[in-house]
N, C-alpha and C. Protein backbone atom coordinates (compact mmCIF):
# COMPACT_ATOMS: atom_id res chain seq x y z
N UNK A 1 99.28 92.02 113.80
CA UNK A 1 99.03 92.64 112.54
C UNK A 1 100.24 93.53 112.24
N UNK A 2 100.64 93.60 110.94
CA UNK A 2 101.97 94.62 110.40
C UNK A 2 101.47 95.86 109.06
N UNK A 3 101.68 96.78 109.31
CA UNK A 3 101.84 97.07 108.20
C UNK A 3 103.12 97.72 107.76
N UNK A 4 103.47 98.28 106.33
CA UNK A 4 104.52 99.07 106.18
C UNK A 4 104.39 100.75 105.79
N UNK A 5 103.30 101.34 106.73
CA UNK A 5 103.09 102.44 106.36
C UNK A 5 104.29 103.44 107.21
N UNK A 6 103.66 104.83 107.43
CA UNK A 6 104.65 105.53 107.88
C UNK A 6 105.05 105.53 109.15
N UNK A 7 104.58 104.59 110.09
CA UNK A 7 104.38 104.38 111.18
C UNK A 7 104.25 105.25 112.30
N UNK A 8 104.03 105.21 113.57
CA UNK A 8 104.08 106.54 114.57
C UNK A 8 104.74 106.96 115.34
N UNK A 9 105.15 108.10 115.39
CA UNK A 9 106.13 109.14 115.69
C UNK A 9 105.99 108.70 117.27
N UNK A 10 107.60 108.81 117.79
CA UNK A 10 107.76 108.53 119.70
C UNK A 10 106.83 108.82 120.15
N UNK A 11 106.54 110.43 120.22
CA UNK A 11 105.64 111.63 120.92
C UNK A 11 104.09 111.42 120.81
N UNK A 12 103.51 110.29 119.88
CA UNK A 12 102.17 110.12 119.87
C UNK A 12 102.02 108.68 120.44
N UNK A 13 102.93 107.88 120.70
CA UNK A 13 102.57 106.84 121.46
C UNK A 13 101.71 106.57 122.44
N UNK A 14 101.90 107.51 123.12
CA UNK A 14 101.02 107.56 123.95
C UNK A 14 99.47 107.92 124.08
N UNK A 15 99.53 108.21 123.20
CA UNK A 15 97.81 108.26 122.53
C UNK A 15 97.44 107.64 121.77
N UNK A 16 97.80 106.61 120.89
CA UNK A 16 97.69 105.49 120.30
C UNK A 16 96.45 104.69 120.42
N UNK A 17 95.90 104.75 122.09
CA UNK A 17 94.41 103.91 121.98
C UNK A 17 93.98 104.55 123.02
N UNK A 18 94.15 106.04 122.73
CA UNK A 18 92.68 106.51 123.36
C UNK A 18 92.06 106.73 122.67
N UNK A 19 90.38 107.46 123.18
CA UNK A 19 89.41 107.63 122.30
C UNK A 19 89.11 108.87 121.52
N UNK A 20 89.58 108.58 120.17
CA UNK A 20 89.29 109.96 119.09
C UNK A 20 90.56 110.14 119.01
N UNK A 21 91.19 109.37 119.06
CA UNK A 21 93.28 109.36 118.57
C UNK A 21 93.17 109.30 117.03
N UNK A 22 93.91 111.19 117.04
CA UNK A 22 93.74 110.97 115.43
C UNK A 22 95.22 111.47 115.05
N UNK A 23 96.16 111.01 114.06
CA UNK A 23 97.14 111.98 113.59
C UNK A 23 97.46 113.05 112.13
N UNK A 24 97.56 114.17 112.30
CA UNK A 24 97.58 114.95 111.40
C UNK A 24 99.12 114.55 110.32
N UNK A 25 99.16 113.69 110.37
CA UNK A 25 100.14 113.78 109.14
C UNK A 25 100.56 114.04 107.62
N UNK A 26 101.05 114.28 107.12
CA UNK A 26 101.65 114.61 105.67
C UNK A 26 100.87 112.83 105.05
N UNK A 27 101.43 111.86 105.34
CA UNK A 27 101.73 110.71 104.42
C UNK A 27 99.80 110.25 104.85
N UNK A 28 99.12 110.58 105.89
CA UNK A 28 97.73 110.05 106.43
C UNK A 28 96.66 111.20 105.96
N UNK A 29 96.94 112.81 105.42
CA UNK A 29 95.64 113.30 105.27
C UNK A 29 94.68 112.61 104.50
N UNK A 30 94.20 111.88 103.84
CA UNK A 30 93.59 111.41 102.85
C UNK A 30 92.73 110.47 103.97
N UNK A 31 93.10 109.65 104.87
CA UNK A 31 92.69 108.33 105.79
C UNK A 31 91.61 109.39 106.49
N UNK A 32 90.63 108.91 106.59
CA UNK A 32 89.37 108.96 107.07
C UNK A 32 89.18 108.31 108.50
N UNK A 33 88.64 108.57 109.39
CA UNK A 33 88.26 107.59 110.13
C UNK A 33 87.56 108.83 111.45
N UNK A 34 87.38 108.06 112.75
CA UNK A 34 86.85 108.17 113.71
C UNK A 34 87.82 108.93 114.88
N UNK A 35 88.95 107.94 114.88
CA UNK A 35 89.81 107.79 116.18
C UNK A 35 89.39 106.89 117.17
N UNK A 36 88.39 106.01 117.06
CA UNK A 36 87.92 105.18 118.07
C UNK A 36 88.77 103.76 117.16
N UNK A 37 88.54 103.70 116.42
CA UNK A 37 89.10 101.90 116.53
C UNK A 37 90.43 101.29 117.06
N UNK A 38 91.13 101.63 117.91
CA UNK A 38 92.43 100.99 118.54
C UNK A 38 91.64 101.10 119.77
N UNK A 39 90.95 102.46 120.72
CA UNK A 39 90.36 102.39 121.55
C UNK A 39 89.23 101.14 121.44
N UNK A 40 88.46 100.88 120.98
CA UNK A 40 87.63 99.49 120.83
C UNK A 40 88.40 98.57 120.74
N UNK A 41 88.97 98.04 119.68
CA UNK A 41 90.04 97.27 120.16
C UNK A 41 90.96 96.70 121.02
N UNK A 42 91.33 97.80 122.03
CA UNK A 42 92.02 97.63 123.23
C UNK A 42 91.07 97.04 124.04
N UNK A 43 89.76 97.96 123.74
CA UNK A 43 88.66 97.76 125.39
C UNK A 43 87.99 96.38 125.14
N UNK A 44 87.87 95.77 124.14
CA UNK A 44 87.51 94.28 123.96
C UNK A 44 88.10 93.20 124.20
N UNK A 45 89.72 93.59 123.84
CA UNK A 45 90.51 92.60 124.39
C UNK A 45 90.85 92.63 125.34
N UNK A 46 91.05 93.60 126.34
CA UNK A 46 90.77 93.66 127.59
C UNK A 46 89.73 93.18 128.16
N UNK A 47 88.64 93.15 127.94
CA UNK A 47 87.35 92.81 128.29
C UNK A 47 87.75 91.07 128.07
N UNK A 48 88.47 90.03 127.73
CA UNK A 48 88.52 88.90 127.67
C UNK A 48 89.74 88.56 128.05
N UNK A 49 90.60 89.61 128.73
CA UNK A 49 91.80 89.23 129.95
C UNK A 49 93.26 89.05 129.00
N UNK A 50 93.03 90.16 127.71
CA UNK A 50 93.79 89.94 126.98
C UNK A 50 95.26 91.45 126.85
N UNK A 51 96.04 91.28 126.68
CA UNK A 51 96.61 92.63 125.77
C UNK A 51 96.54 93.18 124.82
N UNK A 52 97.28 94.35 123.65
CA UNK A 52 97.70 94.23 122.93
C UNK A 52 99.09 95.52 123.14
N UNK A 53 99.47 95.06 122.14
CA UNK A 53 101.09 95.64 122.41
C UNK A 53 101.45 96.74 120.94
N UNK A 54 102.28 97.67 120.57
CA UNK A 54 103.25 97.82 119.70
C UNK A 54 104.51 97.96 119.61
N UNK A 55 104.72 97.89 118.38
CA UNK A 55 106.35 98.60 118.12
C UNK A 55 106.25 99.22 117.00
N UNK A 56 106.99 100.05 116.92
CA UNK A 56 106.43 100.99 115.52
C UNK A 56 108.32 101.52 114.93
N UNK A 57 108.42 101.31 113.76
CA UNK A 57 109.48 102.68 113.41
C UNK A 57 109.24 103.41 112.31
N UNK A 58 109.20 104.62 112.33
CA UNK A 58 108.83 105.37 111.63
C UNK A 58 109.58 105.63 110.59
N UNK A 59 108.65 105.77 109.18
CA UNK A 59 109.21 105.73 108.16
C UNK A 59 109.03 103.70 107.50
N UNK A 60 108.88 103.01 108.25
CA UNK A 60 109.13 101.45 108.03
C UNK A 60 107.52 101.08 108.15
N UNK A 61 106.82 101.13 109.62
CA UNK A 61 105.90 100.88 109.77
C UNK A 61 105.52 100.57 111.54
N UNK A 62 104.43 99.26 111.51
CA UNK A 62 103.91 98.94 112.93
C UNK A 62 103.58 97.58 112.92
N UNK A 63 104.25 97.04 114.15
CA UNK A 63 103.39 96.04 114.28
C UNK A 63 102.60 96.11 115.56
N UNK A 64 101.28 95.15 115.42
CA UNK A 64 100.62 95.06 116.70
C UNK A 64 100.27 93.45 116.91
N UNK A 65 100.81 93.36 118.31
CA UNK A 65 100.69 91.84 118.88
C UNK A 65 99.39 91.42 120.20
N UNK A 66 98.19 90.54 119.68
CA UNK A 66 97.38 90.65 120.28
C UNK A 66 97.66 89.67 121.69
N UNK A 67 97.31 89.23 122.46
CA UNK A 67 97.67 88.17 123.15
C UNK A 67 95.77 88.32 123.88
N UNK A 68 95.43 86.99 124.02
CA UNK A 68 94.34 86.52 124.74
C UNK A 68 94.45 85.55 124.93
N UNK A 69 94.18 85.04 126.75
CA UNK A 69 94.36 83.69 127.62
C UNK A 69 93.37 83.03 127.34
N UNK A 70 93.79 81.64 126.30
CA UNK A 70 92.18 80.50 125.96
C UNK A 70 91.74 79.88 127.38
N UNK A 71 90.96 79.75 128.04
CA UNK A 71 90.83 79.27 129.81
C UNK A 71 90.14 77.93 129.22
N UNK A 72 89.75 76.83 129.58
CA UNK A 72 88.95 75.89 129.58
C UNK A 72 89.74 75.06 128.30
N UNK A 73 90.79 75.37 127.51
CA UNK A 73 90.82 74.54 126.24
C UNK A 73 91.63 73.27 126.62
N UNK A 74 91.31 72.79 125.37
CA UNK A 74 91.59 71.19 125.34
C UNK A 74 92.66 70.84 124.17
N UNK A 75 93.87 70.04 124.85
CA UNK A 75 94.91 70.24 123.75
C UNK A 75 94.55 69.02 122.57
């Protein structure tokens, strides 16, 4: 998934998908939310032997790359 918002700063990377990860920013006060949905996200795709990854630059945006192993498929 990509978007082109303001993306996230070095120093919060690391909190990115824990639980109740919220950022106080200038360009995000208005965004509503929880802080749980990257944490769910992570813990589901994990839960099916999967990753997910970012890259972010700030000011440009984020992308996030999911990866999950199909086991049993048929080409």
């Amino acid at each position: 998934m990509e978007d082109f918002g303001p993306g996230i700063p070095k120093d919060r990377l690391p909190l990115v998908f824990r639980k109740f990860a919220r950022f106080q920013l200038p360009m995000n006060e208005q965004v509503k939310g929880t802080g749980l949905g990257l944490y769910l996200t992570k813990y589901f795709i994990e839960l099916h032997g999967g990753t997910i990854s970012l890259k972010t630059i700030e000011g440009k945006g984020t992308v996030f790359t999911v990866l999950i192993p199909i086991s049993g498929a048929h080409a």
